[in-house]
Protein backbone atom coordinates (compact mmCIF):
# COMPACT_ATOMS: atom_id res chain seq x y z
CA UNK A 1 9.49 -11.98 -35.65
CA UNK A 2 11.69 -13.45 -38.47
CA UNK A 3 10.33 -14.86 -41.73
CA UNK A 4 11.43 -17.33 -44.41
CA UNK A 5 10.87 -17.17 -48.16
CA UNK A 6 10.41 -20.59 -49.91
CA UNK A 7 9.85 -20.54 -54.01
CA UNK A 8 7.17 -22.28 -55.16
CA UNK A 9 8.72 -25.18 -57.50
CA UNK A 10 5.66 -25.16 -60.40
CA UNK A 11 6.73 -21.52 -60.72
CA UNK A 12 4.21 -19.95 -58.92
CA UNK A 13 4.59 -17.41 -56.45
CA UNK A 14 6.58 -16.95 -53.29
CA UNK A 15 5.51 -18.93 -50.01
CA UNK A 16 6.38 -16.88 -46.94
CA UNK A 17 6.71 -18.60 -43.92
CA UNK A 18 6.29 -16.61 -40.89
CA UNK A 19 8.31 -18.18 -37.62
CA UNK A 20 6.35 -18.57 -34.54
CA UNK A 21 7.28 -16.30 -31.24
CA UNK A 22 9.63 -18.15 -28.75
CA UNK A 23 7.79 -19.78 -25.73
CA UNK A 24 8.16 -18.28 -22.32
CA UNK A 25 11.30 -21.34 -21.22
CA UNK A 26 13.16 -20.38 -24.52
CA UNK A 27 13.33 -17.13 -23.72
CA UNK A 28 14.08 -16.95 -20.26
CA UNK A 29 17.02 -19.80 -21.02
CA UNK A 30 18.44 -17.69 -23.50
CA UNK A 31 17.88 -14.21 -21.05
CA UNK A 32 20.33 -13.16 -18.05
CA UNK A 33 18.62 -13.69 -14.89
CA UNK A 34 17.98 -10.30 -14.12
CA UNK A 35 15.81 -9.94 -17.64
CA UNK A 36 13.80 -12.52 -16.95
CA UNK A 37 10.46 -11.66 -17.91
CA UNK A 38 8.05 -11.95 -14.97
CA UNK A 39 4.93 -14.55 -15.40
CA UNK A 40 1.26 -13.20 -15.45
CA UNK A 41 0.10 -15.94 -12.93
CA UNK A 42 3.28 -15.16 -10.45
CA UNK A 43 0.64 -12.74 -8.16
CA UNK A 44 -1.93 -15.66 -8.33
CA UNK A 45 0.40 -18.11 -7.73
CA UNK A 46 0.91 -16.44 -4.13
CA UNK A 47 -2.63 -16.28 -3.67
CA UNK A 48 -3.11 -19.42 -3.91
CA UNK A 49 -0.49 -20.56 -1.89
CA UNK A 50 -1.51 -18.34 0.73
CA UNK A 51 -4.95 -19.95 0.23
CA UNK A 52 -3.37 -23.90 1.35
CA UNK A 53 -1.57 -21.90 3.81
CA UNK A 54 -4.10 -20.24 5.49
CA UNK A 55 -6.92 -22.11 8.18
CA UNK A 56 -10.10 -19.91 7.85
CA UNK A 57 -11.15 -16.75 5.91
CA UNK A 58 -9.93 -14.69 8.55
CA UNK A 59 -5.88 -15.98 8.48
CA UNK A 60 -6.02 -15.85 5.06
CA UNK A 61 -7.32 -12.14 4.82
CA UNK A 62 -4.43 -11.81 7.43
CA UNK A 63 -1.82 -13.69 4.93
CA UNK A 64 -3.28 -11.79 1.75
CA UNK A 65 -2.56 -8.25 3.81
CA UNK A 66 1.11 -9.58 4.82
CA UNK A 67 1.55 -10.84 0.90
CA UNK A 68 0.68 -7.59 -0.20
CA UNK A 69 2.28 -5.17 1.82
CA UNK A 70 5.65 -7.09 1.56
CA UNK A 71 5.53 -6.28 -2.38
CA UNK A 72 8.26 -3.74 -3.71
CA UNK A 73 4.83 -1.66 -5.02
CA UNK A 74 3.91 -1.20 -1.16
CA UNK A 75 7.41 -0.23 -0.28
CA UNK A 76 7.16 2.39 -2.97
CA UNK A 77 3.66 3.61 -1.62
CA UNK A 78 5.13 3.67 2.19
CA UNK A 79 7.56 5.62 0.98
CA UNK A 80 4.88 8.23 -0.65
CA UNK A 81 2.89 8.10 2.31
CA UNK A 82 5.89 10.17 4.47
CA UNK A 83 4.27 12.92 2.17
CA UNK A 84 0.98 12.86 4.02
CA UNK A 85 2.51 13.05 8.10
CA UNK A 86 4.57 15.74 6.64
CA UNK A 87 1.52 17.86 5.35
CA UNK A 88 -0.38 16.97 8.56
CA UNK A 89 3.01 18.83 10.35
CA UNK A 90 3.33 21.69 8.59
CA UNK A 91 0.21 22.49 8.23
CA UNK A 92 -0.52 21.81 11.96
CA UNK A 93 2.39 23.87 13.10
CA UNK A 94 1.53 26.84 10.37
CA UNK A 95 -2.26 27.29 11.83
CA UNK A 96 -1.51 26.26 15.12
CA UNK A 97 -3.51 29.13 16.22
CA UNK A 98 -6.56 29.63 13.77
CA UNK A 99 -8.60 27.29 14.91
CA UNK A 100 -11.06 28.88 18.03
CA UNK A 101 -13.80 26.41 17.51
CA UNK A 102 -11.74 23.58 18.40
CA UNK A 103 -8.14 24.33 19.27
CA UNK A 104 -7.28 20.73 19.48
CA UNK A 105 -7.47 20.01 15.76
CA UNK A 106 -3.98 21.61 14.89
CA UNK A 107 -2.45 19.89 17.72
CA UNK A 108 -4.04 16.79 16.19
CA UNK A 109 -2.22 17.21 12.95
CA UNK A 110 1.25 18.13 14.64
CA UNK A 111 1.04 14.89 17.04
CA UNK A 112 0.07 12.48 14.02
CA UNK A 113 2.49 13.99 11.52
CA UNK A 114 5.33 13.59 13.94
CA UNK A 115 4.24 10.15 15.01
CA UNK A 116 3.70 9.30 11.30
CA UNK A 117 6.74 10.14 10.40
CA UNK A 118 8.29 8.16 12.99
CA UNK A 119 6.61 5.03 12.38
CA UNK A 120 7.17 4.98 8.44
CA UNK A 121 10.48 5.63 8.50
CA UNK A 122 10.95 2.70 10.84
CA UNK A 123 9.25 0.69 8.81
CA UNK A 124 11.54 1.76 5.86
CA UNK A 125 14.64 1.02 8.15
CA UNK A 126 13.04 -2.51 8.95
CA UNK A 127 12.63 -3.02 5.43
CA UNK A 128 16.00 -1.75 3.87
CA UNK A 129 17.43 -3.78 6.93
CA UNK A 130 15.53 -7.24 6.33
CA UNK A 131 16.69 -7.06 2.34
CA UNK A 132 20.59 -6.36 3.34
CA UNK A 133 20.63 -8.73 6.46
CA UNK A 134 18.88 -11.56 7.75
CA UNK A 135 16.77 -9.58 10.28
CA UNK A 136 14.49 -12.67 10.80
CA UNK A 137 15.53 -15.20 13.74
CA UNK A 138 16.02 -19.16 13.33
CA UNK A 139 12.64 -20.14 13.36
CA UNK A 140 11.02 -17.32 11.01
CA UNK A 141 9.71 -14.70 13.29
CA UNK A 142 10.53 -11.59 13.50
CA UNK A 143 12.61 -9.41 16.10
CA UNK A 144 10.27 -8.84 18.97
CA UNK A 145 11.83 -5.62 19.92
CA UNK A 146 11.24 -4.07 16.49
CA UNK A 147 7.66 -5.21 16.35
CA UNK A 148 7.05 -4.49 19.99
CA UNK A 149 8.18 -0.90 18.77
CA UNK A 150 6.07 -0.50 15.64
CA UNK A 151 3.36 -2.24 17.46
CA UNK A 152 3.01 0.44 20.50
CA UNK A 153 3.40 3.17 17.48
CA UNK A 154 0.46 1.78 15.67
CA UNK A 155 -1.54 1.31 18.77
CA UNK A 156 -0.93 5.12 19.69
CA UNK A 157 -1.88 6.60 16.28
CA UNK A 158 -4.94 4.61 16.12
CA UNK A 159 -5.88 5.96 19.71
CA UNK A 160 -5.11 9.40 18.16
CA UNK A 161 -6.87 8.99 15.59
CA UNK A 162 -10.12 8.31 17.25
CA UNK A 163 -9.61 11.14 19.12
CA UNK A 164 -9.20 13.36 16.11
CA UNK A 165 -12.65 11.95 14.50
CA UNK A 166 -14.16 13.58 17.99
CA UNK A 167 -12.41 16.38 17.50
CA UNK A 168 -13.32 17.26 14.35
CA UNK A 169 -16.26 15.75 13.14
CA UNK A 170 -16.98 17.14 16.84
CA UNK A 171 -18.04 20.39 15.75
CA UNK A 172 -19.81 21.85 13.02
CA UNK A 173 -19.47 23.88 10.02
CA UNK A 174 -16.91 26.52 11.46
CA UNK A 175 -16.84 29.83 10.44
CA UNK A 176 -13.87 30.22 7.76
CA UNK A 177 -14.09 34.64 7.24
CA UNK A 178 -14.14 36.09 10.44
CA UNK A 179 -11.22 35.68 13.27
CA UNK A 180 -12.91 37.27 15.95
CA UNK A 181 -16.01 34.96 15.88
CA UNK A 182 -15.73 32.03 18.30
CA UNK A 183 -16.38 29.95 15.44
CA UNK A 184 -13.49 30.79 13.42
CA UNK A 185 -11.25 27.89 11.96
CA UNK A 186 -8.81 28.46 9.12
CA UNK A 187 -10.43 26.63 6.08
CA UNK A 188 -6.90 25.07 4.74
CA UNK A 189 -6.52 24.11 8.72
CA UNK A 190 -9.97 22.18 9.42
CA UNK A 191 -10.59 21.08 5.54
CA UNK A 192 -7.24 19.23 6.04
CA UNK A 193 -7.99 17.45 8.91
CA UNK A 194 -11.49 16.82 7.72
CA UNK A 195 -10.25 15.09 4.41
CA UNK A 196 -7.53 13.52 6.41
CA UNK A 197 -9.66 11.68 8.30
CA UNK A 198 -12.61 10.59 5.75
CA UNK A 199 -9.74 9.38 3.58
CA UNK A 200 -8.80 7.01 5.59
CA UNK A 201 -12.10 5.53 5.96
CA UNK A 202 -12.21 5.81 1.83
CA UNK A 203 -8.91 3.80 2.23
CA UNK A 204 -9.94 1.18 4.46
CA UNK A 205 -13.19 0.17 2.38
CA UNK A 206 -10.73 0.24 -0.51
CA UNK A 207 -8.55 -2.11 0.49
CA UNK A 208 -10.96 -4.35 2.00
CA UNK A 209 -12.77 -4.42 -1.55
CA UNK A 210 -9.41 -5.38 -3.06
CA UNK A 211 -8.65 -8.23 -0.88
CA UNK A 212 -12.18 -9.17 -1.58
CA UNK A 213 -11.69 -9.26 -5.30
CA UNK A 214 -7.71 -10.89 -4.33
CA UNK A 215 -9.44 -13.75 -3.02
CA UNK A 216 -12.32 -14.36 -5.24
CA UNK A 217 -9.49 -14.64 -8.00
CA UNK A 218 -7.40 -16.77 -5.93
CA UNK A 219 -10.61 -19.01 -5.17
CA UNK A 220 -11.36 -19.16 -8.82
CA UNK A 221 -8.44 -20.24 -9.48
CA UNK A 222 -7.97 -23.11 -6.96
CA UNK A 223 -11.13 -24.48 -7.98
CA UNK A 224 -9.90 -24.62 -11.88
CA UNK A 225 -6.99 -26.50 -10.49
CA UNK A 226 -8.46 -29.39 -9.08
């Protein structure tokens, strides 16, 4: 921030007269386009908008979801979630035969890490495809092929995954020391696929809370509006 000096006339002291900071159109005019300073309200902007949009709490809780997870931050996230299928595979194929009590659970992890794996890196390819090319057809939807694909992939893993919460909340406390006991399980093995699965429960009620918060701001702020 730049300041002036301006002499008092009756010889008294200095006046120093301190420049106020540029609005928000000065300095984006005076910025290349790709320095452009983003605006706090952009985010609430789009929640409102999706707000008009949207006919009913449930399509807009179905908007919100699409809003968010076509943000660069959820491409970045997707991309740190291939971290979690390949765990689930490598730890599935390590201890694919500790697990006595319930020899299904290893073959659990294998099957969703390799399905995982599948389905985020076609939604990656979808992604990286839709920014270089116009993946979209004439009227806005999307390629049926490509969502008929991802759609059969998410409708296996979530079929999978149900039968891994039978599997290993199935059971109980397994018996991590001895490998002759019928009850054996390899702790890394079933504490794995235990967390595995409660976190995505922990997951889900997170992101339900968030789009609950989403939308109380976006209400807020439609109301202030009027």
């Amino acid at each position: 921030m730049e300041s002036e000096v301006y002499s008092n006339a009756a010889g008294g002291s200095d006046v120093v007269v301190e420049e106020q900071p540029p609005s928000y159109e000065s300095a984006v005019a005076t910025q290349p386009p790709a320095d452009t300073p983003p605006t706090y309200q952009s985010l609430f902007g789009d929640l409102q908008r999706t707000k008009k949009e949207s006919n009913g709490v449930v399509d807009f809780l179905k908007n919100l979801t699409i809003l968010l997870f076509s943000t660069v931050g959820f491409l970045v996230l997707l991309g740190g979630l291939l971290a979690i299928p390949i765990a689930c595979l490598v730890i599935g194929l390590e201890y694919r035969e500790d697990c006595r009590i319930q020899s299904y659970i290893p073959i659990y992890l294998i099957v969703f890490g390799a399905f995982g794996i599948f389905r985020n890196v076609l939604c990656l390819f979808n992604k990286c495809k839709e920014k270089l090319t116009d993946s979209e057809t004439a009227d806005g939807e999307q390629n049926p092929k490509k969502s008929g694909c991802t759609a059969l992939t998410d409708l296996f893993l979530i079929i999978w995954f149900i039968c891994g919460n039978i599997w290993v909340y199935g059971i109980s406390l397994p018996d991590f020391n001895d490998k002759n006991s019928s009850d054996y399980c390899n702790a890394t093995l079933y504490l794995f696929a235990f967390w595995l699965t409660t976190s995505v429960y922990i997951f889900i009620g997170a992101l339900c809370t968030c789009c609950c918060f989403l939308g109380c701001c976006a209400a807020i702020l439609s109301d202030s509006d009027e």
